[in-house]
N, C-alpha and C. Protein backbone atom coordinates (compact mmCIF):
# COMPACT_ATOMS: atom_id res chain seq x y z
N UNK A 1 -18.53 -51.18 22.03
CA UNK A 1 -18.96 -49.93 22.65
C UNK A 1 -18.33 -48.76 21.90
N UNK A 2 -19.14 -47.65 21.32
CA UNK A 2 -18.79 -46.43 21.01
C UNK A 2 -17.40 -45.50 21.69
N UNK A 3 -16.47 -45.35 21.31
CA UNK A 3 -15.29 -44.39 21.57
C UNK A 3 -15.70 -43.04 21.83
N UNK A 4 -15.76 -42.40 23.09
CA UNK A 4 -16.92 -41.23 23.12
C UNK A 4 -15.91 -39.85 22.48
N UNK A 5 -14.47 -40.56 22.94
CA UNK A 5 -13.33 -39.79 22.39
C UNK A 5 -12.97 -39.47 20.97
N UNK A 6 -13.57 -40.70 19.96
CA UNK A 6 -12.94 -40.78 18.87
C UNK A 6 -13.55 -39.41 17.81
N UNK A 7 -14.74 -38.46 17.88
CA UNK A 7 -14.69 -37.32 17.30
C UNK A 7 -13.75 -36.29 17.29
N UNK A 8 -13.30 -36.53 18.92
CA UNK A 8 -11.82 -35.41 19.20
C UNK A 8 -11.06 -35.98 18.65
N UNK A 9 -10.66 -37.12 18.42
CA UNK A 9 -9.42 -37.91 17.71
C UNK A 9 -9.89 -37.31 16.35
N UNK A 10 -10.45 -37.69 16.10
CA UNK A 10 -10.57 -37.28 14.75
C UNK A 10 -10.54 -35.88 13.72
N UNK A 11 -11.19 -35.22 15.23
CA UNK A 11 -10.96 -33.68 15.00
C UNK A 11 -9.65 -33.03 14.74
N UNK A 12 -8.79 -33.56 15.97
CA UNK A 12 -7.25 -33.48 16.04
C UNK A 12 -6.47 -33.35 14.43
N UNK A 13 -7.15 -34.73 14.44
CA UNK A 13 -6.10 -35.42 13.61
C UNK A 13 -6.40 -34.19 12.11
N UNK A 14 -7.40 -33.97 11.86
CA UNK A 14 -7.81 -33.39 10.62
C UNK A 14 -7.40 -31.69 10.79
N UNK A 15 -7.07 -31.57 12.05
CA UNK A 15 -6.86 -30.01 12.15
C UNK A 15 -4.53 -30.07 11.74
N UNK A 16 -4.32 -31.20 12.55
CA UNK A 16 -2.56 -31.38 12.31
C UNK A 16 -2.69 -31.74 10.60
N UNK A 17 -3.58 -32.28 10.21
CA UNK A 17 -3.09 -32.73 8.80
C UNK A 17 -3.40 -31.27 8.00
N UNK A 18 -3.69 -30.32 8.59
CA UNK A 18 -4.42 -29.14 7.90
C UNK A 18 -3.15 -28.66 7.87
N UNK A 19 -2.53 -28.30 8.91
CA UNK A 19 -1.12 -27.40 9.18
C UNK A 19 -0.31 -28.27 8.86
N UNK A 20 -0.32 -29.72 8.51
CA UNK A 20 0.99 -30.00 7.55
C UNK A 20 1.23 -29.59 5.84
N UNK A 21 0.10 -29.74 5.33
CA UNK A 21 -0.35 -29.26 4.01
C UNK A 21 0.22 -28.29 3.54
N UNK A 22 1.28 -28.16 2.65
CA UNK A 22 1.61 -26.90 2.14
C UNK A 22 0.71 -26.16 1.52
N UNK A 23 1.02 -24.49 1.82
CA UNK A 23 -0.12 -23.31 1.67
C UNK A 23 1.36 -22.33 0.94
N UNK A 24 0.48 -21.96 -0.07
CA UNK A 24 1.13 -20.74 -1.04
C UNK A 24 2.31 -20.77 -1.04
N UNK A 25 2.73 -22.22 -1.03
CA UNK A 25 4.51 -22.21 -1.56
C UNK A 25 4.72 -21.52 -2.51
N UNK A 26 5.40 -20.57 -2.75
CA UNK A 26 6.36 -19.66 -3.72
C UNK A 26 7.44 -19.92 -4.25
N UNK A 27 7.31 -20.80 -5.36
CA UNK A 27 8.37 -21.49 -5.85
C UNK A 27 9.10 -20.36 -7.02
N UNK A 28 10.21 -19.93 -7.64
CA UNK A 28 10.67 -19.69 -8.63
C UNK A 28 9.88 -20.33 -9.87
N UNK A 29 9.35 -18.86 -10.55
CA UNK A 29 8.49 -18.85 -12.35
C UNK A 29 7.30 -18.98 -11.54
N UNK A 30 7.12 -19.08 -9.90
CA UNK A 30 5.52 -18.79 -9.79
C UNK A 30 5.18 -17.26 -9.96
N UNK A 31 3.92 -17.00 -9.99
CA UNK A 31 3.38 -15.56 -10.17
C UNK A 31 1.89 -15.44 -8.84
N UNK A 32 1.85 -14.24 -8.66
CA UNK A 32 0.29 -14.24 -7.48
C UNK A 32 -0.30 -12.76 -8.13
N UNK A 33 -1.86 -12.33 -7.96
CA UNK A 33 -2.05 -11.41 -7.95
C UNK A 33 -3.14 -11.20 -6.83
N UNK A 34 -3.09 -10.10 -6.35
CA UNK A 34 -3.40 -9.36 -4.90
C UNK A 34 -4.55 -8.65 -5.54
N UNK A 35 -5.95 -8.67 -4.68
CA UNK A 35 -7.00 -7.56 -5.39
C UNK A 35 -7.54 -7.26 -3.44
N UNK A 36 -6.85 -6.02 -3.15
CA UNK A 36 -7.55 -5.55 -1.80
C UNK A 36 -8.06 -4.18 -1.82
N UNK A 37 -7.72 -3.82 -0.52
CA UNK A 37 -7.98 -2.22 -0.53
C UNK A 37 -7.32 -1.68 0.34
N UNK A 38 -6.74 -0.58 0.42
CA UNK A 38 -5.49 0.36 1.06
C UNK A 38 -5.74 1.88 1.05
N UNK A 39 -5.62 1.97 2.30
CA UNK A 39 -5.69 3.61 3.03
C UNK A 39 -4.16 4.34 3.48
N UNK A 40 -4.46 5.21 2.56
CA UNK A 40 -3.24 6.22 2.30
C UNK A 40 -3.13 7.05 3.37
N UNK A 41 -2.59 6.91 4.23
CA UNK A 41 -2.19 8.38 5.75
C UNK A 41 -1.16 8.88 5.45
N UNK A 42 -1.38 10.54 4.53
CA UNK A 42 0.23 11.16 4.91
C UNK A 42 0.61 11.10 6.11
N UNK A 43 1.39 11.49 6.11
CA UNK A 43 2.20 11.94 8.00
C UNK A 43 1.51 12.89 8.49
N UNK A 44 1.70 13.15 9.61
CA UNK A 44 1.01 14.40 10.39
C UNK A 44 2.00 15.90 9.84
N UNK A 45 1.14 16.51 9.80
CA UNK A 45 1.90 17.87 9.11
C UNK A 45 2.51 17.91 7.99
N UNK A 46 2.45 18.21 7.02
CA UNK A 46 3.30 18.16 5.47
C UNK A 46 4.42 19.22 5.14
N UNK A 47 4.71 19.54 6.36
CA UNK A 47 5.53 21.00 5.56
C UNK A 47 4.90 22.12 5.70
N UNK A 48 5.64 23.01 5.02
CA UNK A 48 5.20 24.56 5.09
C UNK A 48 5.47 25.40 3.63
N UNK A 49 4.48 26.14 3.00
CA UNK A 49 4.60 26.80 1.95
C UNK A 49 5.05 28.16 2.19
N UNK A 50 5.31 29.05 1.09
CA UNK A 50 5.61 30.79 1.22
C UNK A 50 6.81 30.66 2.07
N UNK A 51 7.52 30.19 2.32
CA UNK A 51 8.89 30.28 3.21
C UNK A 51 8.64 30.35 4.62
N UNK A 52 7.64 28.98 4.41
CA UNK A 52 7.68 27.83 6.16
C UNK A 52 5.99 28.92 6.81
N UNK A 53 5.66 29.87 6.30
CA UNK A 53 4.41 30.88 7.11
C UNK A 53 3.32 30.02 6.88
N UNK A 54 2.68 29.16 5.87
CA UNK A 54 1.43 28.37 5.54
C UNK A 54 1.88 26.98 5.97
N UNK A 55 1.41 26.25 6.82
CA UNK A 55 1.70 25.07 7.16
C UNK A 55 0.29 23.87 6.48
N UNK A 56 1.05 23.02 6.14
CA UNK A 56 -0.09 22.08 5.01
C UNK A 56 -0.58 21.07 5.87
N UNK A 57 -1.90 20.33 5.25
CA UNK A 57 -2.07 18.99 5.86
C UNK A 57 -2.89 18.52 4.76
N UNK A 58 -2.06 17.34 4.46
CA UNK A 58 -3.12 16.60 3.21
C UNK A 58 -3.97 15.07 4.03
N UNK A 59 -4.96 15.16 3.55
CA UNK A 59 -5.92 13.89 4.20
C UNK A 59 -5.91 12.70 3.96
N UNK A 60 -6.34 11.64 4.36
CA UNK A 60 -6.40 10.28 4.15
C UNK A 60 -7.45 10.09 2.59
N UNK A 61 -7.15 8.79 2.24
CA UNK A 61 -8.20 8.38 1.41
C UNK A 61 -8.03 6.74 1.40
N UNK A 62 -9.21 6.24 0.86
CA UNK A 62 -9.25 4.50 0.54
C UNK A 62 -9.59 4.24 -0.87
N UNK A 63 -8.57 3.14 -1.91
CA UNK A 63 -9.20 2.78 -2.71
C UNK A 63 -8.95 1.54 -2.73
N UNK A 64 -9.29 0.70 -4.25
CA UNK A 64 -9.21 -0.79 -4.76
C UNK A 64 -7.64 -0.51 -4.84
N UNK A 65 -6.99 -1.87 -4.79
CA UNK A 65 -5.59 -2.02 -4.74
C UNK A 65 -5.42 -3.38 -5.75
N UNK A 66 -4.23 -3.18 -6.56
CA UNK A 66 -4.28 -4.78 -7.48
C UNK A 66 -2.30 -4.49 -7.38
N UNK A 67 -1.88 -5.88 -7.31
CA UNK A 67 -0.76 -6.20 -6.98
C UNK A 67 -0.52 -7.32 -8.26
N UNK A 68 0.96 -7.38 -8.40
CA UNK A 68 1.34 -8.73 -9.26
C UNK A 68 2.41 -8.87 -8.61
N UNK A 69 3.06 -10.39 -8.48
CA UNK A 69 4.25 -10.98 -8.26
C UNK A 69 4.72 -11.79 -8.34
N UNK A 70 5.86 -11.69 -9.23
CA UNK A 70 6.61 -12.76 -10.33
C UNK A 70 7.73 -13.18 -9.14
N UNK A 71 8.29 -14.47 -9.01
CA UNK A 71 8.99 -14.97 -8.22
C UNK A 71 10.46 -15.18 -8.78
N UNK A 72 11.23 -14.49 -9.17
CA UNK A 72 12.34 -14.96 -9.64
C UNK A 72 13.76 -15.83 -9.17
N UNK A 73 13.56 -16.55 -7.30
CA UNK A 73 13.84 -17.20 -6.99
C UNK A 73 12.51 -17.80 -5.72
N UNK A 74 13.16 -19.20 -5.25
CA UNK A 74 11.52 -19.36 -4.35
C UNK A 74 12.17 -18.25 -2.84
N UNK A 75 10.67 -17.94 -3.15
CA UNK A 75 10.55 -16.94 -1.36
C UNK A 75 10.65 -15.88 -2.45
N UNK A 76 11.72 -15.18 -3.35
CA UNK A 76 12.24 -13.96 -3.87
C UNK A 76 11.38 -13.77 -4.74
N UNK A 77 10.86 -12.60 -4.68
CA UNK A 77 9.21 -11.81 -5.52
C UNK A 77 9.95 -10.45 -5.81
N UNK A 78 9.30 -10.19 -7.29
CA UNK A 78 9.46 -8.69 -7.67
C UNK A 78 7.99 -8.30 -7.86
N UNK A 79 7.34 -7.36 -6.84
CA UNK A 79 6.02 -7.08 -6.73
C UNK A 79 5.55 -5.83 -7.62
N UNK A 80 4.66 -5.51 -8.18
CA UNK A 80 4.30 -4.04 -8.79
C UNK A 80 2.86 -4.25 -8.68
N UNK A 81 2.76 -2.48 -7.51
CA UNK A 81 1.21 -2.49 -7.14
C UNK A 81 0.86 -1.32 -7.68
N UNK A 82 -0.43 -1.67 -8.25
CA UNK A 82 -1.34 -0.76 -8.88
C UNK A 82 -2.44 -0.23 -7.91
N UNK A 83 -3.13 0.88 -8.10
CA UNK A 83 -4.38 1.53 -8.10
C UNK A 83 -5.04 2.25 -8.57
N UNK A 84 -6.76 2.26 -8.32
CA UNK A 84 -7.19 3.41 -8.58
C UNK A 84 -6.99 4.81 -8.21
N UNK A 85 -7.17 5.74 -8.78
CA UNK A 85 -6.71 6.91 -8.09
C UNK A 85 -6.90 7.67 -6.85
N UNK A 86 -5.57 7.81 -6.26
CA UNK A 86 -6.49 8.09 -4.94
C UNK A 86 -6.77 9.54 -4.59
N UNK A 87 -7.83 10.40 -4.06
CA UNK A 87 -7.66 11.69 -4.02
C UNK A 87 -7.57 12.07 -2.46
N UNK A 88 -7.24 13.65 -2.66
CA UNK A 88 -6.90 14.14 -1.18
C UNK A 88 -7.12 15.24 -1.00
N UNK A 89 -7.65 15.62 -0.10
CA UNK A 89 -7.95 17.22 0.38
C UNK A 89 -6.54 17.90 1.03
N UNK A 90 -6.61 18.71 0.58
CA UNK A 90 -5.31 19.92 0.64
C UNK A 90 -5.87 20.76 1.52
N UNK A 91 -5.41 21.18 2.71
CA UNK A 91 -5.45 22.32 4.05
C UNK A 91 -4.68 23.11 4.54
N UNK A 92 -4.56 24.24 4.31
CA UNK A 92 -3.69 25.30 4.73
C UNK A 92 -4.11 25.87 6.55
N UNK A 93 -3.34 25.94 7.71
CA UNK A 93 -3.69 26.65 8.67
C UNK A 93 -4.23 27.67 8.75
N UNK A 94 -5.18 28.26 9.34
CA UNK A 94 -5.71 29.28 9.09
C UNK A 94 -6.99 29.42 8.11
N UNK A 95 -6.24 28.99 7.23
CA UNK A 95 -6.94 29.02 6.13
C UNK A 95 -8.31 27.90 5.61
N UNK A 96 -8.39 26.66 6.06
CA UNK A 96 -8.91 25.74 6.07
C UNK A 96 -8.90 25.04 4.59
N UNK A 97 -9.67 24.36 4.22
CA UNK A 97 -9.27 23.40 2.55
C UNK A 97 -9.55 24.59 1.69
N UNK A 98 -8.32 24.37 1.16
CA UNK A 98 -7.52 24.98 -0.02
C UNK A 98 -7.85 24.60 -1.29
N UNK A 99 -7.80 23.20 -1.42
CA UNK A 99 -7.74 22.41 -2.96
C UNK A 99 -7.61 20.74 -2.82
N UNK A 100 -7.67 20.44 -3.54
CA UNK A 100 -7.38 18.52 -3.78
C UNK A 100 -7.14 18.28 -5.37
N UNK A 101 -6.60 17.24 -4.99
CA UNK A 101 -5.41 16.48 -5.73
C UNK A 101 -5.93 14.82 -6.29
N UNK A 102 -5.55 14.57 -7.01
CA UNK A 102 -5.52 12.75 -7.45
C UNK A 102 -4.16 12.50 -7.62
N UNK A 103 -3.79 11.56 -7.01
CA UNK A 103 -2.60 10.83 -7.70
C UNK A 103 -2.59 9.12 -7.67
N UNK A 104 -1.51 8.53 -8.86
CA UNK A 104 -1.44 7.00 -8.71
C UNK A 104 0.22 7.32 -8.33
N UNK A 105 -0.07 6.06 -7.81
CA UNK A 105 1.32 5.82 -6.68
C UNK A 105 1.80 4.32 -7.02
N UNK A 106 2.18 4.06 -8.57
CA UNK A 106 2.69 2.55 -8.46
C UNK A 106 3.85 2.28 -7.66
N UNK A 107 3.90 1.07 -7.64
CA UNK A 107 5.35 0.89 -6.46
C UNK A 107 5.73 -0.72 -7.17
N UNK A 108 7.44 -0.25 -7.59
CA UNK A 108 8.31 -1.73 -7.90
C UNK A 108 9.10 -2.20 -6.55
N UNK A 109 8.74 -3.61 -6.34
CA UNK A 109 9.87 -3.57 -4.67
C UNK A 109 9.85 -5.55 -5.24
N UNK A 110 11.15 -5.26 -4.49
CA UNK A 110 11.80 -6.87 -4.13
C UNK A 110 11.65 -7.25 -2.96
N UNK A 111 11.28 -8.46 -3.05
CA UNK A 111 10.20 -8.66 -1.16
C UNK A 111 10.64 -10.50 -1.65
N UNK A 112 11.05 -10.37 0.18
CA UNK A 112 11.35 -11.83 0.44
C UNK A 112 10.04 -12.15 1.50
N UNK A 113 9.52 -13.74 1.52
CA UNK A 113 8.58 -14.47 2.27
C UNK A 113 9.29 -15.52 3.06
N UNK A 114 9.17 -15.14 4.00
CA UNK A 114 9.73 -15.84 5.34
C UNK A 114 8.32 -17.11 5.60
N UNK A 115 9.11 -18.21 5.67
CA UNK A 115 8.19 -19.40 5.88
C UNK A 115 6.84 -19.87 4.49
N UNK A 116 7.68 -19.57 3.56
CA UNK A 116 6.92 -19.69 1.86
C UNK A 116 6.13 -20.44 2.16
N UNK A 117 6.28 -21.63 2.12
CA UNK A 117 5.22 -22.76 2.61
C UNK A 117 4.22 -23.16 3.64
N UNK A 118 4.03 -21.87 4.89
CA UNK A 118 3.16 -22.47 5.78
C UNK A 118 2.12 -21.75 5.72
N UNK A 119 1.29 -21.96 6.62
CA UNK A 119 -0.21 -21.17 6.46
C UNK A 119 0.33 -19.62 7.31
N UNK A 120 1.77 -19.35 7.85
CA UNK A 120 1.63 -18.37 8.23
C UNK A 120 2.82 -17.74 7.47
N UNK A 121 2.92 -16.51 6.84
CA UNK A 121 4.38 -16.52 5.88
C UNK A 121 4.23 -14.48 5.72
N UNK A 122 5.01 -14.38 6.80
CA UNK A 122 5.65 -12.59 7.16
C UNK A 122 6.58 -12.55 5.76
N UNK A 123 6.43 -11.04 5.27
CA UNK A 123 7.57 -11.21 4.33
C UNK A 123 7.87 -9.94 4.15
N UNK A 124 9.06 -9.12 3.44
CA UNK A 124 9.58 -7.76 3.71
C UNK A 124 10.03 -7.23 2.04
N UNK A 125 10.05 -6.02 1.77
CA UNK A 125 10.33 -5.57 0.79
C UNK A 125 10.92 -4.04 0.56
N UNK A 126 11.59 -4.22 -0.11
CA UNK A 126 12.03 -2.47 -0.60
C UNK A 126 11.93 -2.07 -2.27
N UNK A 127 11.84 -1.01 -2.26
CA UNK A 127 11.54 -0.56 -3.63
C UNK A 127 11.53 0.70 -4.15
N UNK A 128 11.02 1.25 -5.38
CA UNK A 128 10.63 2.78 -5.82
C UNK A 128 9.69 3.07 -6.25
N UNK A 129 9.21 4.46 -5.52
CA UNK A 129 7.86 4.47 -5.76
C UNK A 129 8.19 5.64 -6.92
N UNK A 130 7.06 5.66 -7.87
CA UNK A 130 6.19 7.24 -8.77
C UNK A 130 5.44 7.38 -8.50
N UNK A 131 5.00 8.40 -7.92
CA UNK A 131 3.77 8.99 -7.86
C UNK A 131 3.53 10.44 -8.57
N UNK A 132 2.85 10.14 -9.68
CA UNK A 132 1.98 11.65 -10.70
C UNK A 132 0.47 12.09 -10.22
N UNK A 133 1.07 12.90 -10.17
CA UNK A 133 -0.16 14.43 -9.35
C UNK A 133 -1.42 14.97 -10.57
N UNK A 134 -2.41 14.68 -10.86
CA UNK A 134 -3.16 15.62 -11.72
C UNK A 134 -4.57 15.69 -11.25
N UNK A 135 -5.53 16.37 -11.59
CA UNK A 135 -6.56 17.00 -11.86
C UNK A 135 -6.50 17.82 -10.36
N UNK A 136 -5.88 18.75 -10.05
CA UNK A 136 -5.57 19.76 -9.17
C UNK A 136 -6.62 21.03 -9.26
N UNK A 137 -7.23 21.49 -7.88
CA UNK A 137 -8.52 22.08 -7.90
C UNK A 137 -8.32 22.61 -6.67
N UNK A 138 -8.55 23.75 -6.95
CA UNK A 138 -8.63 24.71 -5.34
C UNK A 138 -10.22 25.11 -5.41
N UNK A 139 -9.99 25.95 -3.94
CA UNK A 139 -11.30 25.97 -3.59
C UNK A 139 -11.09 26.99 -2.56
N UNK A 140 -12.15 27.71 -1.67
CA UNK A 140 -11.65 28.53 -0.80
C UNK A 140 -10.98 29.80 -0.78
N UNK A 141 -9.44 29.78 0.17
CA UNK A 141 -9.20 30.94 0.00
C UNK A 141 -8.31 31.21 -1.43
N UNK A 142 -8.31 30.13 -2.16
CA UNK A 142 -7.43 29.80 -3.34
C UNK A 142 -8.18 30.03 -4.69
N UNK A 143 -9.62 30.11 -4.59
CA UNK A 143 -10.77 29.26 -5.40
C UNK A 143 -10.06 29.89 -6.66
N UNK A 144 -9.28 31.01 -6.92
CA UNK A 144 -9.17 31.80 -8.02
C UNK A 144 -7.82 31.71 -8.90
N UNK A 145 -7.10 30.61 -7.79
CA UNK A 145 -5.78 30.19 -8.61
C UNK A 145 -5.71 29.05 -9.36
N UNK A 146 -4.52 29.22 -9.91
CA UNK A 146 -4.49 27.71 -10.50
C UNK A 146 -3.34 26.65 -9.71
N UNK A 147 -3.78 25.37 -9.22
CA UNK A 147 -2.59 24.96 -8.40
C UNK A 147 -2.01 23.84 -9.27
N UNK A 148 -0.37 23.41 -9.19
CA UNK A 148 -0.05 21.99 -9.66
C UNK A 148 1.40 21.75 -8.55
N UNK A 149 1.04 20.35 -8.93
CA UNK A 149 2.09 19.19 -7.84
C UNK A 149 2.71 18.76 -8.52
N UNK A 150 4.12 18.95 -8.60
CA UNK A 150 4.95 17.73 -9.60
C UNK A 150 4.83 16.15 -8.96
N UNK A 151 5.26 15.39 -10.43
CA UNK A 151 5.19 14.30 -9.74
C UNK A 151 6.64 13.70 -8.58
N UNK A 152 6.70 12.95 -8.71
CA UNK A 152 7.37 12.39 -7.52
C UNK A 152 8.22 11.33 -7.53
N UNK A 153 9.58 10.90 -7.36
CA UNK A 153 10.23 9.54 -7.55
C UNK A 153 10.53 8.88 -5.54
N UNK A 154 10.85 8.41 -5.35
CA UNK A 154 11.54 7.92 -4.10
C UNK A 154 11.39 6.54 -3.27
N UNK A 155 12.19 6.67 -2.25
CA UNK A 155 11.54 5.19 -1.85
C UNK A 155 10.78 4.53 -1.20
N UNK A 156 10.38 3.49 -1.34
CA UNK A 156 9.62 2.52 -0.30
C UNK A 156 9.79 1.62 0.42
N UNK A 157 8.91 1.47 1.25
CA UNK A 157 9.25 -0.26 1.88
C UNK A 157 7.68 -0.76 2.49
N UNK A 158 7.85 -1.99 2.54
CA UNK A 158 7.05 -2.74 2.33
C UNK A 158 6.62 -4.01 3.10
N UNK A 159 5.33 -4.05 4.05
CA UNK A 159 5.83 -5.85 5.49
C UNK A 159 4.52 -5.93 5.57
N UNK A 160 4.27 -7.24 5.64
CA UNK A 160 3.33 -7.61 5.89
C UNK A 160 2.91 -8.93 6.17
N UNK A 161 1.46 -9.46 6.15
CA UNK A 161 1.74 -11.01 6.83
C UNK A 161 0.72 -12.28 5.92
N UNK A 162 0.84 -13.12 5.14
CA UNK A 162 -0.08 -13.74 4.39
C UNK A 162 -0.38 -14.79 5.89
N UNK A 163 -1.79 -14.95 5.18
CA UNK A 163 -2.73 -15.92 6.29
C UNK A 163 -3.11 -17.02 5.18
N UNK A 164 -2.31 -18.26 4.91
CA UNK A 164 -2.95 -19.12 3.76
C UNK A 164 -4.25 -19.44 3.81
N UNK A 165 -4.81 -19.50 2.90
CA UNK A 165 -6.39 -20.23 2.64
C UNK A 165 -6.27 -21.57 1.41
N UNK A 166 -5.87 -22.77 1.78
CA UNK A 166 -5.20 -23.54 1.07
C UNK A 166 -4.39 -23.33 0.69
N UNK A 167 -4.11 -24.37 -0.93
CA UNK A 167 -2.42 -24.29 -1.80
C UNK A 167 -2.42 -23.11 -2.45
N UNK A 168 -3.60 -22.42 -3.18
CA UNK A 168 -3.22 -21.32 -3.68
C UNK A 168 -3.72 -19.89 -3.22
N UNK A 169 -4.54 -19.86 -2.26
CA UNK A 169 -5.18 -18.32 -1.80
C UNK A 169 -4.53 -17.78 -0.38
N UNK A 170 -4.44 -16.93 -0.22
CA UNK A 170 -3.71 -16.40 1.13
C UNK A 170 -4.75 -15.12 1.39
N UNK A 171 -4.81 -14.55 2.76
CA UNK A 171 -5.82 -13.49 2.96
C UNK A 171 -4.30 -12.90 3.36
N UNK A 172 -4.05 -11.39 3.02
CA UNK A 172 -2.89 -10.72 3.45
C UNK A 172 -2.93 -9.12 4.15
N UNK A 173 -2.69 -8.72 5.02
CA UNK A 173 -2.38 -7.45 5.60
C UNK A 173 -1.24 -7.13 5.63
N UNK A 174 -1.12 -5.53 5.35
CA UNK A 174 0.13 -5.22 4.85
C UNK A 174 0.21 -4.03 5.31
N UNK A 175 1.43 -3.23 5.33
CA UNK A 175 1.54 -1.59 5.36
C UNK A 175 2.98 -1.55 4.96
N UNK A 176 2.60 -0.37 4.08
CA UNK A 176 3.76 0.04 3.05
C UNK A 176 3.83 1.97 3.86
N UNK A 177 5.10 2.50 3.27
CA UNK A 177 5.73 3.75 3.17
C UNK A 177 6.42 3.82 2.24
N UNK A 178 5.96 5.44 1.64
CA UNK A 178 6.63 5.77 0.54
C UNK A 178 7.45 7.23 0.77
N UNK A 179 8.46 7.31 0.38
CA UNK A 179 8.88 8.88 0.39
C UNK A 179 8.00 9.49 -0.96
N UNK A 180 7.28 10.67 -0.57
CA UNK A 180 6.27 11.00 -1.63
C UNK A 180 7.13 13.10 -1.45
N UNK A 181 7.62 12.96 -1.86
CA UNK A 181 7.62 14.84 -1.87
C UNK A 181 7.29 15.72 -3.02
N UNK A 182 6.54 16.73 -3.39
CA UNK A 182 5.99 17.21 -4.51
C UNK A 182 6.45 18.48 -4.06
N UNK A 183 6.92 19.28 -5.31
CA UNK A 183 6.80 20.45 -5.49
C UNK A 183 5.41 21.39 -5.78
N UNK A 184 5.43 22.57 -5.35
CA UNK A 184 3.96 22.98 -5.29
C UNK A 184 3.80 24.40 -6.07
N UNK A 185 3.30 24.50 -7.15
CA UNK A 185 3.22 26.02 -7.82
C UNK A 185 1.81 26.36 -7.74
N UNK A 186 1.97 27.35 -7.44
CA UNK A 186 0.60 28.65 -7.36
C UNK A 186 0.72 29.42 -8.30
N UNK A 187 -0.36 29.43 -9.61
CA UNK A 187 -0.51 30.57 -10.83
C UNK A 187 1.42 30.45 -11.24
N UNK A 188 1.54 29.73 -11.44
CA UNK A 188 2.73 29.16 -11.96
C UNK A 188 3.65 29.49 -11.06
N UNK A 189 4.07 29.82 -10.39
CA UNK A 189 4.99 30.18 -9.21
C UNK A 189 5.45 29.31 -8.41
N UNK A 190 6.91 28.55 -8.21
CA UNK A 190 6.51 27.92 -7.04
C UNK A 190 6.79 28.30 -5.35
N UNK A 191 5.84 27.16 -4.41
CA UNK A 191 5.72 28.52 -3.46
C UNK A 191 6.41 26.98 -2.26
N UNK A 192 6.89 25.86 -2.49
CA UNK A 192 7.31 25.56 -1.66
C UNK A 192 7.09 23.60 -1.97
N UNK A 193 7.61 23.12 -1.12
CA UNK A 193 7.60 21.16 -1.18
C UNK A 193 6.84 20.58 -0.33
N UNK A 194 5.45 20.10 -0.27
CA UNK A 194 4.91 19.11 0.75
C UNK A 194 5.33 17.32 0.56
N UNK A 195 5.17 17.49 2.10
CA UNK A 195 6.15 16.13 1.98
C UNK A 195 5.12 15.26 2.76
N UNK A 196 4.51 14.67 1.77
CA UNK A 196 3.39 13.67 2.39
C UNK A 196 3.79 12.20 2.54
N UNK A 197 4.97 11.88 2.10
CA UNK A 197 5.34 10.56 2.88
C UNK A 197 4.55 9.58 3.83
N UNK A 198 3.24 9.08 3.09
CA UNK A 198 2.34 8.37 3.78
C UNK A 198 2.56 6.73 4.21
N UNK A 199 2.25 6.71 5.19
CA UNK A 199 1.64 4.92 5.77
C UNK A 199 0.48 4.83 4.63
N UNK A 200 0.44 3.25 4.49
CA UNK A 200 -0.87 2.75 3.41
C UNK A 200 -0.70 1.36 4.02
N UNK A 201 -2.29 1.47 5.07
CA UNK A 201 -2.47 0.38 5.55
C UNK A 201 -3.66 -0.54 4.92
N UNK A 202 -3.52 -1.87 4.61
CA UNK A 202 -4.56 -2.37 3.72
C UNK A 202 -4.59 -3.87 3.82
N UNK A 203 -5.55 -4.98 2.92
CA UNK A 203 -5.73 -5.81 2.88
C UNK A 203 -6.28 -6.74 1.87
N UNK A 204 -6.09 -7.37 1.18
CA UNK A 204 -5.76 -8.39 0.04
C UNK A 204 -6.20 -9.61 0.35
N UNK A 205 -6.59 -10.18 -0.49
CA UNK A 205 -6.86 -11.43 -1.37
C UNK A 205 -5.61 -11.69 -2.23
N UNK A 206 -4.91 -12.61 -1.96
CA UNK A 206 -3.88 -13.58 -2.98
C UNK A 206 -3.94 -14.49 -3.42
N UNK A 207 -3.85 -14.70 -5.06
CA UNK A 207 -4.56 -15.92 -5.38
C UNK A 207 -2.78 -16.46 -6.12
N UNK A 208 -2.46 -17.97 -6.04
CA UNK A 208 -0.92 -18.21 -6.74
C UNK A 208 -1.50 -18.70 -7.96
N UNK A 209 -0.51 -18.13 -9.18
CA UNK A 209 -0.60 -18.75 -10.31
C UNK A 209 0.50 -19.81 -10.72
């Protein structure tokens, strides 16, 4: 007589042998690269120009995101993330959009993976970000100046959570912060520091090499 049970047995059994299987172990001399996409949120309010009277707000944006990470002990990763450029609308109170900006924002950070080996593996990082400011464009009540942003050094950090997809792919969500502060000149002048220190919330594809 037929086992009416034995598909659930079987089901069982093939779902525990799934979660015993090691997923994206991170061994030392492994390497991964990340291809997602990530949305840049400065903070609410950026500061104030002219001595604190113009209050700023720079906007969100989304681009492609590409990551590398070399493992120089297992779990221990030195990550460096790339992008395309991301741009942003510049807003003065009162005044409404002012100008926009492009910048790349690579980021070096040392990031440990908690639970290397399972299909579920949280992991944390710190680091330094650059971020360089160019093709700067006003518009508005500005349309007639010329604006520039220096670039930027400071720090980051870095958490997020891999979801394995077998031995070598992981689906990953993440959110990073950077200290981002730029100096700001008007017709060469400068008129003050926005401090866009953004969240960059996003999501990845990890493949292990």
């Amino acid at each position: 007589m037929t086992n009416s049970h034995s598909p659930i047995a079987l089901g069982l059994a093939l779902a525990l042998a799934g979660l015993a299987t090691p997923a994206l172990a991170q061994s030392a001399g492994d390497w991964t690269l990340g291809v997602g996409v990530h949305q840049v949120n400065p903070k609410s309010g950026n500061g104030a120009l002219a001595g604190g009277t113009l209050a700023v707000d720079v906007d969100s944006d989304i681009k492609p995101t590409i990551t590398f990470e070399y493992f120089v002990r297992d779990n221990l990763g030195i990550e460096v993330l790339a992008a395309l450029p991301f741009k942003h609308d510049i807003a003065i109170d009162g005044l409404g959009t002012v100008g926009s900006t492009k910048h790349l924002p690579p980021v070096v950070s040392l990031q440990y993976h908690f639970n290397g080996g399972g299909k579920v593996s949280p992991f944390v990082g710190a680091g330094i970000n650059y971020t360089t400011f160019f093709s700067e464009d006003t518009q508005g009540a500005l349309a007639a100046s010329k604006l520039k942003l220096d670039d930027s050094w400071g720090l980051a950090a870095h958490a997020g959570v891999d979801f394995a997809m077998g031995q070598r792919g992981a689906l990953r969500v993440d959110v990073r912060w950077a200290d981002i502060d730029t100096k700001v000149e008007l017709d060469g002048a400068g008129i003050g520091t926005v401090n866009i220190d953004p969240l960059v919330y996003g999501a990845a594809y990890v493949l292990k090499f």
